[in-house]
Every structure is written in structure tokens, then in C-alpha cells.
N, C-alpha and C. Protein backbone atom coordinates (compact mmCIF):
# COMPACT_ATOMS: atom_id res chain seq x y z
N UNK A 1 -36.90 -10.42 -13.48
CA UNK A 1 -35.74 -10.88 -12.71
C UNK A 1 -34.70 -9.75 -12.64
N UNK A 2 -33.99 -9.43 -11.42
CA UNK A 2 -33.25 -8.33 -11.38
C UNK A 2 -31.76 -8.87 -10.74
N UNK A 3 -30.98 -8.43 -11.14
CA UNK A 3 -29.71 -8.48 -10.20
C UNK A 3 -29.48 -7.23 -9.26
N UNK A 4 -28.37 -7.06 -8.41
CA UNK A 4 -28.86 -5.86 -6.62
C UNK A 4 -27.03 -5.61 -6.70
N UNK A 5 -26.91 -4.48 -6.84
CA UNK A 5 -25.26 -3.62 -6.44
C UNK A 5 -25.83 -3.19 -5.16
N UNK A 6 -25.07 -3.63 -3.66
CA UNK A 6 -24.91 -2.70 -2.83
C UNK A 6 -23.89 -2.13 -2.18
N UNK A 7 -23.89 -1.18 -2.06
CA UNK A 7 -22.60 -0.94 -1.00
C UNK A 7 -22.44 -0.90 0.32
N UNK A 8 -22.11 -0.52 1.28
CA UNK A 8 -22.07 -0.01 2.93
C UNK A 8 -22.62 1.19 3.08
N UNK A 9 -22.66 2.56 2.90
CA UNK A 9 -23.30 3.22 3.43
C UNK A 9 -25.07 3.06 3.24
N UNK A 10 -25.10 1.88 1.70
CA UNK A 10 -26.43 1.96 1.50
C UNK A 10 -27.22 0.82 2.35
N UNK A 11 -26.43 0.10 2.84
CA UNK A 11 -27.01 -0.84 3.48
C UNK A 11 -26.69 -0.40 4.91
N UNK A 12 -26.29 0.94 5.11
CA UNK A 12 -26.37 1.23 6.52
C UNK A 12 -27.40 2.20 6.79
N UNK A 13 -27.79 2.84 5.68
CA UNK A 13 -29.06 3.27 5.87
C UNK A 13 -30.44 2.66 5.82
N UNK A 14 -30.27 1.24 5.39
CA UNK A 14 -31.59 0.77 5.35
C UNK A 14 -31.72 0.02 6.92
N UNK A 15 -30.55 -0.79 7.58
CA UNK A 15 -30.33 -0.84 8.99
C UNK A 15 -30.93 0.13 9.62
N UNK A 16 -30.62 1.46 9.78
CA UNK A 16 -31.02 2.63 10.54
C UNK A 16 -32.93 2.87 10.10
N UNK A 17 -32.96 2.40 9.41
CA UNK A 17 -34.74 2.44 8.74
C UNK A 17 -35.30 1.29 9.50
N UNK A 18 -34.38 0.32 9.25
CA UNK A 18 -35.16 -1.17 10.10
C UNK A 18 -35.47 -0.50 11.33
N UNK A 19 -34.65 0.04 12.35
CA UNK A 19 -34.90 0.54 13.87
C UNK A 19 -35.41 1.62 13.28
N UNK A 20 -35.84 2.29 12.64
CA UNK A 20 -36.98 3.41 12.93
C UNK A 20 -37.42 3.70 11.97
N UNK A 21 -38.63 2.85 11.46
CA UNK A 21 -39.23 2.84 10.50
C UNK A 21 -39.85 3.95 10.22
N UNK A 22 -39.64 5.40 10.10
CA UNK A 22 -40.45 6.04 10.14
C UNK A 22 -40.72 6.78 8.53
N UNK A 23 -41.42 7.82 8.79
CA UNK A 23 -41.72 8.12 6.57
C UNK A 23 -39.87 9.25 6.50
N UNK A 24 -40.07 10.06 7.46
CA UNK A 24 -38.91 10.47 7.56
C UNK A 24 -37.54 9.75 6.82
N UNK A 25 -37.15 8.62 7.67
CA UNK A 25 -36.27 7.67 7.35
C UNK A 25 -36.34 6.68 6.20
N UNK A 26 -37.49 6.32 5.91
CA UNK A 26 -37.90 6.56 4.24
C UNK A 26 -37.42 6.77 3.33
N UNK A 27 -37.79 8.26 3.31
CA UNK A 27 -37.39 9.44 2.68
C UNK A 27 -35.41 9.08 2.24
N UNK A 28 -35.26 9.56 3.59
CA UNK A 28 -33.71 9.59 3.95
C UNK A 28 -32.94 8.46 3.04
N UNK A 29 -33.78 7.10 3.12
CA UNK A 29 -32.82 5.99 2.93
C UNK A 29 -33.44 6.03 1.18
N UNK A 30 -34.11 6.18 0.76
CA UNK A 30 -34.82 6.47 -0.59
C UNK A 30 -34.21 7.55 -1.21
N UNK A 31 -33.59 8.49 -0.69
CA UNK A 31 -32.85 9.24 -1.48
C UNK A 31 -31.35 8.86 -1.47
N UNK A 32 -31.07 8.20 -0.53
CA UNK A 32 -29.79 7.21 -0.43
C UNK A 32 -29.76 6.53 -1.94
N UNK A 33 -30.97 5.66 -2.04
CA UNK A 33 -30.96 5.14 -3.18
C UNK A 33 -30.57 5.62 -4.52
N UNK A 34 -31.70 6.69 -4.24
CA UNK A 34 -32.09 7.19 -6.10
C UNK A 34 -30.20 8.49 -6.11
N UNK A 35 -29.52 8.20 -5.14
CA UNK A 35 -28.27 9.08 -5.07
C UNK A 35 -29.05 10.73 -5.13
N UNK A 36 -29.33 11.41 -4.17
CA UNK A 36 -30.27 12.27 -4.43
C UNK A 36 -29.19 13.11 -3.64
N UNK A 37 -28.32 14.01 -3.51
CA UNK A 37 -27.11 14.75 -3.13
C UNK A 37 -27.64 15.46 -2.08
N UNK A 38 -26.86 14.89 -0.81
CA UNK A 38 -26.73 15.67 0.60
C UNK A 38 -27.00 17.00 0.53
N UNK A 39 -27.78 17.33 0.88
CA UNK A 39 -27.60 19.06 1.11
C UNK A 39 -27.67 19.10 2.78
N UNK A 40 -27.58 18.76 3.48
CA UNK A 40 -27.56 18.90 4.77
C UNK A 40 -25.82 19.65 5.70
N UNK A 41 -25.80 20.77 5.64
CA UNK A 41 -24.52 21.44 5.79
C UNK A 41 -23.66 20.55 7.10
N UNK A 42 -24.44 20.07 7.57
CA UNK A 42 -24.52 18.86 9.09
C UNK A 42 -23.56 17.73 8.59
N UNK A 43 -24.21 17.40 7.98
CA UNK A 43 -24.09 15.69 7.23
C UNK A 43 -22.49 16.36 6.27
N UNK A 44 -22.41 17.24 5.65
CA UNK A 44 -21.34 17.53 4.79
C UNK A 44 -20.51 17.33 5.13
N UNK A 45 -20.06 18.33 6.27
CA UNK A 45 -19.17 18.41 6.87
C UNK A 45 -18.53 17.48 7.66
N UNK A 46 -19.43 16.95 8.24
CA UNK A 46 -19.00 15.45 8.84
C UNK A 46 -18.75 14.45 7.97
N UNK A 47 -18.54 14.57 6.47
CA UNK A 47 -18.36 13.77 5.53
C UNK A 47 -16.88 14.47 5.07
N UNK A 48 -16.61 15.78 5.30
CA UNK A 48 -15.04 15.99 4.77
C UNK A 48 -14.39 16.01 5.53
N UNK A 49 -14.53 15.81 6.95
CA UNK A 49 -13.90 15.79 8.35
C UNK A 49 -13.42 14.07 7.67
N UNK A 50 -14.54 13.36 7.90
CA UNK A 50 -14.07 12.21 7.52
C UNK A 50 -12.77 11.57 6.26
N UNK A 51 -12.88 12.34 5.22
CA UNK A 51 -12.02 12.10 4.28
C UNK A 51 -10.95 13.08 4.41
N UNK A 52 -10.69 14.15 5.56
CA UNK A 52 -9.83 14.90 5.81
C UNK A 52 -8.65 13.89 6.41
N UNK A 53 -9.52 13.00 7.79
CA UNK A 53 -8.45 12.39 8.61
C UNK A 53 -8.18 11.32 7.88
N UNK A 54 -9.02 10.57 6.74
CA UNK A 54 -7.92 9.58 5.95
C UNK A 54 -7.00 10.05 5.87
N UNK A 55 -7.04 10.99 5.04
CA UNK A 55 -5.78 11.70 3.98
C UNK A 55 -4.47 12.40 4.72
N UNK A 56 -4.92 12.58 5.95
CA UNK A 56 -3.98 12.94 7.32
C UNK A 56 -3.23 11.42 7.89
N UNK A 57 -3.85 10.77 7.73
CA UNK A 57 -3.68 9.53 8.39
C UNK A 57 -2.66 8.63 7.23
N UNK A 58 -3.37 8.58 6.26
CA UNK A 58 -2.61 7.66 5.22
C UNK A 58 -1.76 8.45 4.40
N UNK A 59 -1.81 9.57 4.04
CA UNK A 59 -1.31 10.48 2.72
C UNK A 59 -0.55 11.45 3.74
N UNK A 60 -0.64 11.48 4.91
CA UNK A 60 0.37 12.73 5.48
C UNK A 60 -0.15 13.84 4.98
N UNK A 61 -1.53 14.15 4.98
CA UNK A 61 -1.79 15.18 4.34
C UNK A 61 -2.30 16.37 5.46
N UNK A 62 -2.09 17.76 5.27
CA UNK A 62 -1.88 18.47 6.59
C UNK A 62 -3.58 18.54 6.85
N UNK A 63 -4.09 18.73 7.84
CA UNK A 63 -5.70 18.75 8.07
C UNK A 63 -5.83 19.19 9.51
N UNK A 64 -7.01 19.43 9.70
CA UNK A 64 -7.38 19.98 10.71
C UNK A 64 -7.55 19.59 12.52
N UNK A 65 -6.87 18.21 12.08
CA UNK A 65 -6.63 17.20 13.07
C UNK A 65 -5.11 17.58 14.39
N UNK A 66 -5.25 17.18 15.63
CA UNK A 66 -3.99 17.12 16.12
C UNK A 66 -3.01 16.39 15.35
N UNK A 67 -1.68 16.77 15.60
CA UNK A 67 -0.51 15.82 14.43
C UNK A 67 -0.01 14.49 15.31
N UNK A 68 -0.60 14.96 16.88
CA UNK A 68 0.16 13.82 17.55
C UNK A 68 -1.20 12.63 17.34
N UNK A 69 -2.21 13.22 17.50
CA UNK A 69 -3.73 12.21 17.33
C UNK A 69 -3.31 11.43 15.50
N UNK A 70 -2.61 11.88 14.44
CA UNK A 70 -2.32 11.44 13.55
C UNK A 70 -1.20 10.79 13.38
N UNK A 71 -0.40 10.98 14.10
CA UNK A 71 0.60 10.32 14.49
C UNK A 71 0.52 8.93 14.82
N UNK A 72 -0.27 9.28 16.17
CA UNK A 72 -1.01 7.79 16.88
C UNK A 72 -1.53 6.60 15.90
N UNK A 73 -2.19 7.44 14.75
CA UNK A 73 -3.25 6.38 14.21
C UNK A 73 -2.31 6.24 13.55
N UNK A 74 -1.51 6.56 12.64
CA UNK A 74 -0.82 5.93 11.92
C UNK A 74 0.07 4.96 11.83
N UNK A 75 0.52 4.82 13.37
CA UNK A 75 1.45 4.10 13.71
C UNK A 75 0.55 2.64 14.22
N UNK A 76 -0.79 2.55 14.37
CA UNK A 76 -1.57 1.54 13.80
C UNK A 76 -1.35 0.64 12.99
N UNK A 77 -1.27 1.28 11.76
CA UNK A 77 -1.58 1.03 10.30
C UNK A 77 0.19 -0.03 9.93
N UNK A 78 -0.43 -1.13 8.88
CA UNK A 78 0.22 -1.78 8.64
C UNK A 78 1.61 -1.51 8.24
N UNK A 79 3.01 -1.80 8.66
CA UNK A 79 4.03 -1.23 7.46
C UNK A 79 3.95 -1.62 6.04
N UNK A 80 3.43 -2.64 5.68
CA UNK A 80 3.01 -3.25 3.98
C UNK A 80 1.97 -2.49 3.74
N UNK A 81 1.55 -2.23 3.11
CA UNK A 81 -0.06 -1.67 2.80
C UNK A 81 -0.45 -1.66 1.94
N UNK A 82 -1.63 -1.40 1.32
CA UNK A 82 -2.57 -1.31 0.09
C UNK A 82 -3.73 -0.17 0.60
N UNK A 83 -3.65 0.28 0.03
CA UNK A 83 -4.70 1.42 0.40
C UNK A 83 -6.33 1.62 -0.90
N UNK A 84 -7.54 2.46 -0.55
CA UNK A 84 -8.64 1.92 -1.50
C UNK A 84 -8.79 1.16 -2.63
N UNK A 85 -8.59 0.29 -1.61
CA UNK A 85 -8.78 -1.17 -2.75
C UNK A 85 -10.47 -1.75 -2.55
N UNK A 86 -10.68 -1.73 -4.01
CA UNK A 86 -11.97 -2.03 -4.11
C UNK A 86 -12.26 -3.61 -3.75
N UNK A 87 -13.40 -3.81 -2.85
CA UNK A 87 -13.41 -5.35 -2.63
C UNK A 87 -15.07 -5.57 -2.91
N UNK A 88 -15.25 -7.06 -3.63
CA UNK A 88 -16.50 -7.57 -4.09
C UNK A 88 -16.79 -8.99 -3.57
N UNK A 89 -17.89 -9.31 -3.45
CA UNK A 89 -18.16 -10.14 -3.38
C UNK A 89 -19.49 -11.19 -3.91
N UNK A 90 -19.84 -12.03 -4.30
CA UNK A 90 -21.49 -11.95 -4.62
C UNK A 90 -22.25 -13.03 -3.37
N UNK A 91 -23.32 -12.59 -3.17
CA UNK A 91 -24.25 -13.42 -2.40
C UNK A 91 -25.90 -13.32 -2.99
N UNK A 92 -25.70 -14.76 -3.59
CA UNK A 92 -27.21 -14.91 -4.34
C UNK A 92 -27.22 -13.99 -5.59
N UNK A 93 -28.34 -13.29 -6.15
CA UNK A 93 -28.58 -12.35 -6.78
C UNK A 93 -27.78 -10.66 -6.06
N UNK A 94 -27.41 -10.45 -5.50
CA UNK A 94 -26.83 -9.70 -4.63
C UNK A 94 -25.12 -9.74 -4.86
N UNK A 95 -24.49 -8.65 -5.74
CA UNK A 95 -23.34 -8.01 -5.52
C UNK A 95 -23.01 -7.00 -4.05
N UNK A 96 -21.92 -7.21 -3.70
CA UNK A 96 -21.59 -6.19 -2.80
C UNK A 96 -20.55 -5.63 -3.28
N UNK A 97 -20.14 -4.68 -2.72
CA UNK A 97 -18.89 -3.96 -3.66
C UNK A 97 -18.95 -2.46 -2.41
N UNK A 98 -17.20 -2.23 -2.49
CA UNK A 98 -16.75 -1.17 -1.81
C UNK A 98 -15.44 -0.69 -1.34
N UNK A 99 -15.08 0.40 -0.97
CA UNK A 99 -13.88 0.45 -1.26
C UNK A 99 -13.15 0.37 0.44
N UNK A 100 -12.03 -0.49 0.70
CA UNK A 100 -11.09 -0.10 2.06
C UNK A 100 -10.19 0.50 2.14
N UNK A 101 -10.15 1.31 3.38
CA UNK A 101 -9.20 2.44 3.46
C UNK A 101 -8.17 1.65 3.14
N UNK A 102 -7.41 0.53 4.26
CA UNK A 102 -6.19 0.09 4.44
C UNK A 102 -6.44 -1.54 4.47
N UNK A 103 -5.51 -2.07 3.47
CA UNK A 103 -5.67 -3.60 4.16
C UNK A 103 -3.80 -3.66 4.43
N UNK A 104 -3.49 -4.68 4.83
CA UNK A 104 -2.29 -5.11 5.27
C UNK A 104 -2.28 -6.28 6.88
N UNK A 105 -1.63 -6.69 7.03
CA UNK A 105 -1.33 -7.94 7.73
C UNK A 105 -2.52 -8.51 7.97
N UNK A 106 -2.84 -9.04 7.32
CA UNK A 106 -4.21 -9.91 7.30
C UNK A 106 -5.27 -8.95 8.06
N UNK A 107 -5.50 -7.75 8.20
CA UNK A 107 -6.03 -6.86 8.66
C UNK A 107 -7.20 -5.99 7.36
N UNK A 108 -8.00 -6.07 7.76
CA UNK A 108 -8.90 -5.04 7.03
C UNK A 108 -9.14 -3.81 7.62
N UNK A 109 -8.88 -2.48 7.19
CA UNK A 109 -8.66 -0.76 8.58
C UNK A 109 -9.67 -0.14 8.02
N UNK A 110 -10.33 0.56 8.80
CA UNK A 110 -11.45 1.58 8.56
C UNK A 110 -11.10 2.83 9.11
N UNK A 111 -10.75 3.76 8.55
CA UNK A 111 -10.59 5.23 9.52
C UNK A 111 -11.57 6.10 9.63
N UNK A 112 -12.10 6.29 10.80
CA UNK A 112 -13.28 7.08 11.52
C UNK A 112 -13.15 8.36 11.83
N UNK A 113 -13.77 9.22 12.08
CA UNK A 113 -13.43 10.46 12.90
C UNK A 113 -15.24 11.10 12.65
N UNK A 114 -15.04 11.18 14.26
CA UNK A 114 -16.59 11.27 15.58
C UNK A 114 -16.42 12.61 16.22
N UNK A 115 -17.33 13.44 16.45
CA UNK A 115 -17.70 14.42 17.35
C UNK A 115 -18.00 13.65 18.33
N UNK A 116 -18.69 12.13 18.67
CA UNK A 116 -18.95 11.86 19.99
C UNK A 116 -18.89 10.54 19.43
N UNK A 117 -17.28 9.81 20.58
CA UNK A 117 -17.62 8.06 20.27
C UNK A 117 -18.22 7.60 21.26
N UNK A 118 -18.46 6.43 20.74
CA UNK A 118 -19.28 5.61 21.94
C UNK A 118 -18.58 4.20 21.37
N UNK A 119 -18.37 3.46 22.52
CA UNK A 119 -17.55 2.11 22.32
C UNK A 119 -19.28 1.39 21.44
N UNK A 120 -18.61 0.05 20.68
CA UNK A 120 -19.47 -1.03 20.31
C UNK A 120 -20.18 -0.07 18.47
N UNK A 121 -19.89 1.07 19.02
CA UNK A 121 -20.73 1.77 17.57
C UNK A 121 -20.39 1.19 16.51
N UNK A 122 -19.67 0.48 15.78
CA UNK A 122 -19.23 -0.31 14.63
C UNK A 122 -20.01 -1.78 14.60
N UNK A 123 -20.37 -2.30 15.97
CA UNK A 123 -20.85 -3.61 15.81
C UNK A 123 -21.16 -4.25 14.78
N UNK A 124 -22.15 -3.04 13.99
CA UNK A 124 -23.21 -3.90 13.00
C UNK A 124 -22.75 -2.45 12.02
N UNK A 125 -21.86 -2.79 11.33
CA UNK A 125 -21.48 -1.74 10.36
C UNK A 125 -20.86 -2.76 8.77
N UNK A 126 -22.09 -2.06 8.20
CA UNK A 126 -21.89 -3.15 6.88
C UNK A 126 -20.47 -2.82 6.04
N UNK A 127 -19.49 -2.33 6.45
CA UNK A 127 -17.97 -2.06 6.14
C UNK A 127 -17.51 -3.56 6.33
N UNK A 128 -18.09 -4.06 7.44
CA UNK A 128 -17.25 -5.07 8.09
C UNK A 128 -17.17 -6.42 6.97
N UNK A 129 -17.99 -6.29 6.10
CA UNK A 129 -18.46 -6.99 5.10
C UNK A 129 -17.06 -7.34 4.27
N UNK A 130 -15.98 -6.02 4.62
CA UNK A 130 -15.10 -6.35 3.34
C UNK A 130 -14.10 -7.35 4.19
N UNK A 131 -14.17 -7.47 5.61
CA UNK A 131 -13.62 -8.96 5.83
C UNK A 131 -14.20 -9.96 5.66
N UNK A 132 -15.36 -10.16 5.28
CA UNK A 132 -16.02 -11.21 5.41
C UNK A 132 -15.56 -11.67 3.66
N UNK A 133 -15.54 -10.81 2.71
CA UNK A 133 -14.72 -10.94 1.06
C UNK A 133 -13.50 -11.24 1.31
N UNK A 134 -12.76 -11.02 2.35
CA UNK A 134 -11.22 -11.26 2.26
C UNK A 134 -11.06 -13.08 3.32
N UNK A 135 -11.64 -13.73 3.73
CA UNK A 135 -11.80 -14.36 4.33
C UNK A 135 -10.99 -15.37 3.64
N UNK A 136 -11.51 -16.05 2.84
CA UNK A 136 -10.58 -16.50 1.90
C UNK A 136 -9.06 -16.25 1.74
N UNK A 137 -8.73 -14.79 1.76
CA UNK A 137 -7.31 -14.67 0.96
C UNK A 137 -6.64 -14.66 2.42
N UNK A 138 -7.26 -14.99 3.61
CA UNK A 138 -6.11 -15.07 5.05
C UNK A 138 -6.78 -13.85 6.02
N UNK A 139 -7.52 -13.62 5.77
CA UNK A 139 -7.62 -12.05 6.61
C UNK A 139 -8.42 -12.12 8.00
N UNK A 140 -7.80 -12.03 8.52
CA UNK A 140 -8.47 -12.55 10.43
C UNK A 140 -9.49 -11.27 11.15
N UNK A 141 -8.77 -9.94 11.05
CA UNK A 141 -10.08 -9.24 11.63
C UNK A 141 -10.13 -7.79 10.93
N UNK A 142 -11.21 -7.39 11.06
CA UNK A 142 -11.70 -5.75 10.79
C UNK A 142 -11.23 -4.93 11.82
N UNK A 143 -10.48 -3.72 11.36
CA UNK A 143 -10.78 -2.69 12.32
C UNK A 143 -11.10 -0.92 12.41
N UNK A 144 -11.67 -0.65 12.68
CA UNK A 144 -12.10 0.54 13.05
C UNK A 144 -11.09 1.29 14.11
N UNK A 145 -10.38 2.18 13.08
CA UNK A 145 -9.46 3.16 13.77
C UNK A 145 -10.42 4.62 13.62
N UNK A 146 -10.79 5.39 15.19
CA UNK A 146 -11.39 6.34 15.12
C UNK A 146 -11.06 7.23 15.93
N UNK A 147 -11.27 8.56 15.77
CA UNK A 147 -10.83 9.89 16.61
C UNK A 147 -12.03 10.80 16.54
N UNK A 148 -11.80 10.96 17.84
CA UNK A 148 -13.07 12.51 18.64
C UNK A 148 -11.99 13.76 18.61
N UNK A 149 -11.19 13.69 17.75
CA UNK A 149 -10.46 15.11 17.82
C UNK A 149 -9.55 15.21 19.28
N UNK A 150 -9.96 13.98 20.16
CA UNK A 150 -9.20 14.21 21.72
C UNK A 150 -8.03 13.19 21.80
N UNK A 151 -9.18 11.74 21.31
CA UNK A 151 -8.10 10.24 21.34
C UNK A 151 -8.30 9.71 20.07
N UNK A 152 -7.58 9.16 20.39
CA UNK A 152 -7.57 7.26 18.73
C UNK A 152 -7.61 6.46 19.92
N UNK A 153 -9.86 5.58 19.31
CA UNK A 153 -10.03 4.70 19.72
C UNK A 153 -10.07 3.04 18.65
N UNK A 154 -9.88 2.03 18.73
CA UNK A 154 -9.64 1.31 18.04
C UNK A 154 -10.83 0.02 18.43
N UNK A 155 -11.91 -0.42 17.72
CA UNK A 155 -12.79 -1.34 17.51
C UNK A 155 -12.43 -2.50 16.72
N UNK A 156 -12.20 -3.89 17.16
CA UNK A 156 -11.42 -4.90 16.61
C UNK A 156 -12.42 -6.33 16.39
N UNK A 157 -13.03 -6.24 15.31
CA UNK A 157 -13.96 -7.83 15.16
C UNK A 157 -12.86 -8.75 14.25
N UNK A 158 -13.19 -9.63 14.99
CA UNK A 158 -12.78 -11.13 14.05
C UNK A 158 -13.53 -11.84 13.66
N UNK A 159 -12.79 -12.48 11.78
CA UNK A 159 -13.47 -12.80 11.38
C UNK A 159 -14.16 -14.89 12.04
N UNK A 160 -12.91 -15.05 12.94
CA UNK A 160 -13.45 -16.42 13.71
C UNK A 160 -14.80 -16.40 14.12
N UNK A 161 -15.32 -14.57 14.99
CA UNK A 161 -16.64 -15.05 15.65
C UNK A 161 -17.37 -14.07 15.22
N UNK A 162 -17.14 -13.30 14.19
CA UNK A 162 -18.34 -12.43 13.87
C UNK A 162 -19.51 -12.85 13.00
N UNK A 163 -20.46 -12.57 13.55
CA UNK A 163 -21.29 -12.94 12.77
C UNK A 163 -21.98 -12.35 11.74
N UNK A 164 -21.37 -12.71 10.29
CA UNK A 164 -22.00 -12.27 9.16
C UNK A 164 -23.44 -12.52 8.78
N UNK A 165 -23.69 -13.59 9.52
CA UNK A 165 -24.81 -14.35 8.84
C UNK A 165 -26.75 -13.36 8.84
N UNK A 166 -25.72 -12.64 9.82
CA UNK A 166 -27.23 -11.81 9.69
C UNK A 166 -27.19 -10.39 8.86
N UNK A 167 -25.94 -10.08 8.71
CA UNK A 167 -25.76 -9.09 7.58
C UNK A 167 -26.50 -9.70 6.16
N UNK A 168 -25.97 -11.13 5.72
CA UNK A 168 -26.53 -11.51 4.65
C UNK A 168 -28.02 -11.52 4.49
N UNK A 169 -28.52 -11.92 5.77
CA UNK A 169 -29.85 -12.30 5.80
C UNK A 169 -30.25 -10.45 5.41
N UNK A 170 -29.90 -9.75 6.34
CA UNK A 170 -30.87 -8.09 5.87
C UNK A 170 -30.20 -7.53 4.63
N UNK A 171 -29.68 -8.18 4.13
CA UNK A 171 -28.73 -7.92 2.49
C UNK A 171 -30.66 -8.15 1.54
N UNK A 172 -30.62 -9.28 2.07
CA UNK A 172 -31.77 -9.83 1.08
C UNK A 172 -33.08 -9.39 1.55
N UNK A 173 -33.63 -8.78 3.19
CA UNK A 173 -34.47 -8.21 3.46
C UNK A 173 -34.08 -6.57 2.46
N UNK A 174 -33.59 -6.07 2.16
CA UNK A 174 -33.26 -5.19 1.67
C UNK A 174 -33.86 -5.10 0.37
N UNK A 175 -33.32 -5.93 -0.61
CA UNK A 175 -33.63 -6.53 -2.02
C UNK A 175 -34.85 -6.59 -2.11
N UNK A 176 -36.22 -7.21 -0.80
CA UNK A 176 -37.21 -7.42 -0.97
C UNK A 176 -37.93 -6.44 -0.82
N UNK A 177 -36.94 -5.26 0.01
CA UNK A 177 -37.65 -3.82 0.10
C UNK A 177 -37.49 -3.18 -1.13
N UNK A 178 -36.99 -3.52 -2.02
CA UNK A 178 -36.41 -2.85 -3.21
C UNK A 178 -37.43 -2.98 -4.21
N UNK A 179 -38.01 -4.65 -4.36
CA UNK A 179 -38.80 -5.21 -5.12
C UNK A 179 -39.72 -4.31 -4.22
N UNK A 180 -40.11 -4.27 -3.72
CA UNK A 180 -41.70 -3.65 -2.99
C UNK A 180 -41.71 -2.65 -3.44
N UNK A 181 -40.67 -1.21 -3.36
CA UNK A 181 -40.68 -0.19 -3.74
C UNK A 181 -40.22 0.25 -5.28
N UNK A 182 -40.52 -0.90 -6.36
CA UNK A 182 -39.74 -0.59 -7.72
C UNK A 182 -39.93 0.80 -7.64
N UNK A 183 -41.29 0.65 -7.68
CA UNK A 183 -41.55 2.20 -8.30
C UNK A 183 -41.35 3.50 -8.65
N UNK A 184 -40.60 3.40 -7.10
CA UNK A 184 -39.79 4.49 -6.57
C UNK A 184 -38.63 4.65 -6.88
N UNK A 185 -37.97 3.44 -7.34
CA UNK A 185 -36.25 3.54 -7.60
C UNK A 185 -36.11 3.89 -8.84
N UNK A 186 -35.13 4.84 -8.69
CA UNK A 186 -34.38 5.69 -9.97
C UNK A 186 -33.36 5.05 -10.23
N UNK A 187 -32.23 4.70 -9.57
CA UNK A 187 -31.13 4.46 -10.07
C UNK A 187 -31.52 2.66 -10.47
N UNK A 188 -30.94 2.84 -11.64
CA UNK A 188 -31.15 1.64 -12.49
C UNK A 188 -29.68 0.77 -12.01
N UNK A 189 -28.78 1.36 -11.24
CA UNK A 189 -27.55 0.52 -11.14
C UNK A 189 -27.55 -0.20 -9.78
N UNK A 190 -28.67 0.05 -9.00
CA UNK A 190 -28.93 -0.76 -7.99
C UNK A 190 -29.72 -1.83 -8.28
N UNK A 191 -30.50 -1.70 -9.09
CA UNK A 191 -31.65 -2.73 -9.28
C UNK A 191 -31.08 -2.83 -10.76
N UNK A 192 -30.97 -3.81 -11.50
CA UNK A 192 -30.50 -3.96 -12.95
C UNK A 192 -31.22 -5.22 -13.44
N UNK A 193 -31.96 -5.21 -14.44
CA UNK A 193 -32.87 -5.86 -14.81
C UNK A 193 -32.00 -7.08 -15.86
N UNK A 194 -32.50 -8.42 -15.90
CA UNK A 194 -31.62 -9.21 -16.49
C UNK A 194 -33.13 -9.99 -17.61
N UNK A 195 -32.09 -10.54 -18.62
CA UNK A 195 -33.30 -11.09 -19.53
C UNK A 195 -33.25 -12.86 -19.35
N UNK A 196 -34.99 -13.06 -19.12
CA UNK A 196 -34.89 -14.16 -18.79
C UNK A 196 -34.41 -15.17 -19.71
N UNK A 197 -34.01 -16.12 -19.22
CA UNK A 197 -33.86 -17.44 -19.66
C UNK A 197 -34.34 -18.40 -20.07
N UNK A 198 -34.20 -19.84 -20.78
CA UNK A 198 -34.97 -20.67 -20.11
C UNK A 198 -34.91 -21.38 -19.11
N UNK A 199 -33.91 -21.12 -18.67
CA UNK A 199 -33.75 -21.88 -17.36
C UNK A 199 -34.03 -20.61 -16.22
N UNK A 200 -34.48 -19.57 -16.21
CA UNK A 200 -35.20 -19.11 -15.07
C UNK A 200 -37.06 -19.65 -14.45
């Protein structure tokens, strides 16, 4: 019997595996797992671009961004705020857990930054998950604040009509990929083994 930690990027790589099952993507989402460190100079960089324009955005921190494109987004962002606040939730044997840029007025914020947007790209982005944990405490929608270095575009789900229900469902297709592949998994903090009971 096992208990399952996931987070969002890891359950956004196993999404991206569902549509293209290939050994490649495998690979990719399997080293996701076992935390097997990016070396892809591609992927890096588009990972400190990303934590550049938080820190521009929320921290006023100087970066490589336009000041008026930071400007813009900021003036988004809630005047109350809370900033990476860790949010959890459990479903079944299944923890979720992760951190949000911004919450404030019943708002959950995600800050993006794209070499190329395309509207709807957030649809199915397991981030969205941390409204679906705040649901309870009042929190009406997710949003995705993002920049191509040109504009701040803004992606807005609510939690009235979004539908979680199929996030949960590939939460647990996930788990069953997990059980299939013990073998393979290294990290013991995704998969965590529990001692049975008698009541298991």
C-alpha cells in the first residue's frame, strides 16, 4: 500500500505523455520523477526567464523584462496579497501540494512569461488545482498573468465552471502509472510506502 505526493509540473508532464506517448516522453516524464536535473540549456533558461518576471513583477526586482510590460502586470495583482503560499490538498490516497505565486481577492495568480503565447494554453494546467484547494476558503477564479516580452496577456477560469473532475480522474491514472512502473521510481517521496493495517 503506498501513499502519492504530487505536484503541477509533475502532473504536467505526465498530461504531455498522455498526448504523446512516446519512449522519448517516457524518458522525459521519468526523469521528472526520479528529479533527474535539467540539463537542457533550452529548458533552463526558460525556467529563469520565468522566475526572473515573478521577481520583477512581485519583488520589483530589476530583470530583463520591459518596466512598462511590469508595470502592467503588476497593476493586476491584488492590493492585499500573500505571495508563495504553499497550498495542499488530499484526494484519495493522493496528496497534492504546491506553491502560488499570488493569492488575494478571492483570486488565485500565476505569473507566466512565453517566447510564443497562444490563447487557451493554460486550459488544462494542473496549477489550476490550487483553486480548486482554495474553494472552500471563498476563492472564485484562477489566473494566469503572462508576457511574450511584447504584451501582458491574462487567462481567467472559474472555479463555478471549471472542470476539475477530470484533473482528479488523471491524478489517479497517474498513480496507476506509478504502480506499473515501481521499478523504475527512485524518488521514494513520490511513492511512500505505508504499513498495513488491519483494517486495510
Amino acid at each position: 500500500m503506498f501513499n502519492f505526493n504530487f505536484y503541477p509540473t509533475l502532473l504536467n508532464e505526465y498530461h504531455r505523455y498522455l498526448k504523446h506517448p512516446t519512449e522519448e516522453s517516457k524518458t522525459k516524464l521519468l526523469n521528472r520523477i526520479n528529479r533527474i536535473p535539467e540539463t537542457d540549456p533550452t529548458v533552463l533558461a526558460r525556467f529563469k526567464k520565468g522566475i526572473s518576471f515573478e521577481s520583477a513583477v512581485v519583488k520589483n526586482k530589476p530583470g530583463e523584462f520591459n518596466q512598462s510590460l511590469i508595470e502592467e502586470a503588476a497593476a493586476l495583482l491584488p492590493k492585499k496579497k500573500k505571495t508563495q503560499q504553499l497550498l495542499t490538498f488530499q484526494h484519495k490516497n493522493i496528496k497534492f501540494y504546491g506553491y502560488a505565486d499570488v493569492l488575494g481577492e478571492a483570486r488565485v495568480i500565476d505569473l507566466k512569461s512565453t517566447a510564443n503565447h497562444k490563447a487557451g494554453r493554460h486550459d488544462f494546467n494542473y496549477q489550476t488545482l490550487y483553486l480548486y484547494s482554495l474553494i472552500d476558503a471563498g476563492f472564485k477564479s484562477m489566473e494566469y498573468i503572462i508576457c511574450d516580452f511584447e504584451n501582458i496577456y491574462v487567462e481567467t477560469y472559474k472555479a463555478s465552471t471549471y472542470d476539475f473532475d477530470s484533473m482528479l480522474t488523471e491524478m489517479e491514472s497517474f498513480r496507476d502509472f506509478l504502480l506499473d512502473n515501481k521499478s523504475l521510481i527512485r524518488d521514494k517521496k513520490i511513492m511512500v510506502e505505508r504499513a498495513q493495517t488491519l483494517f486495510d
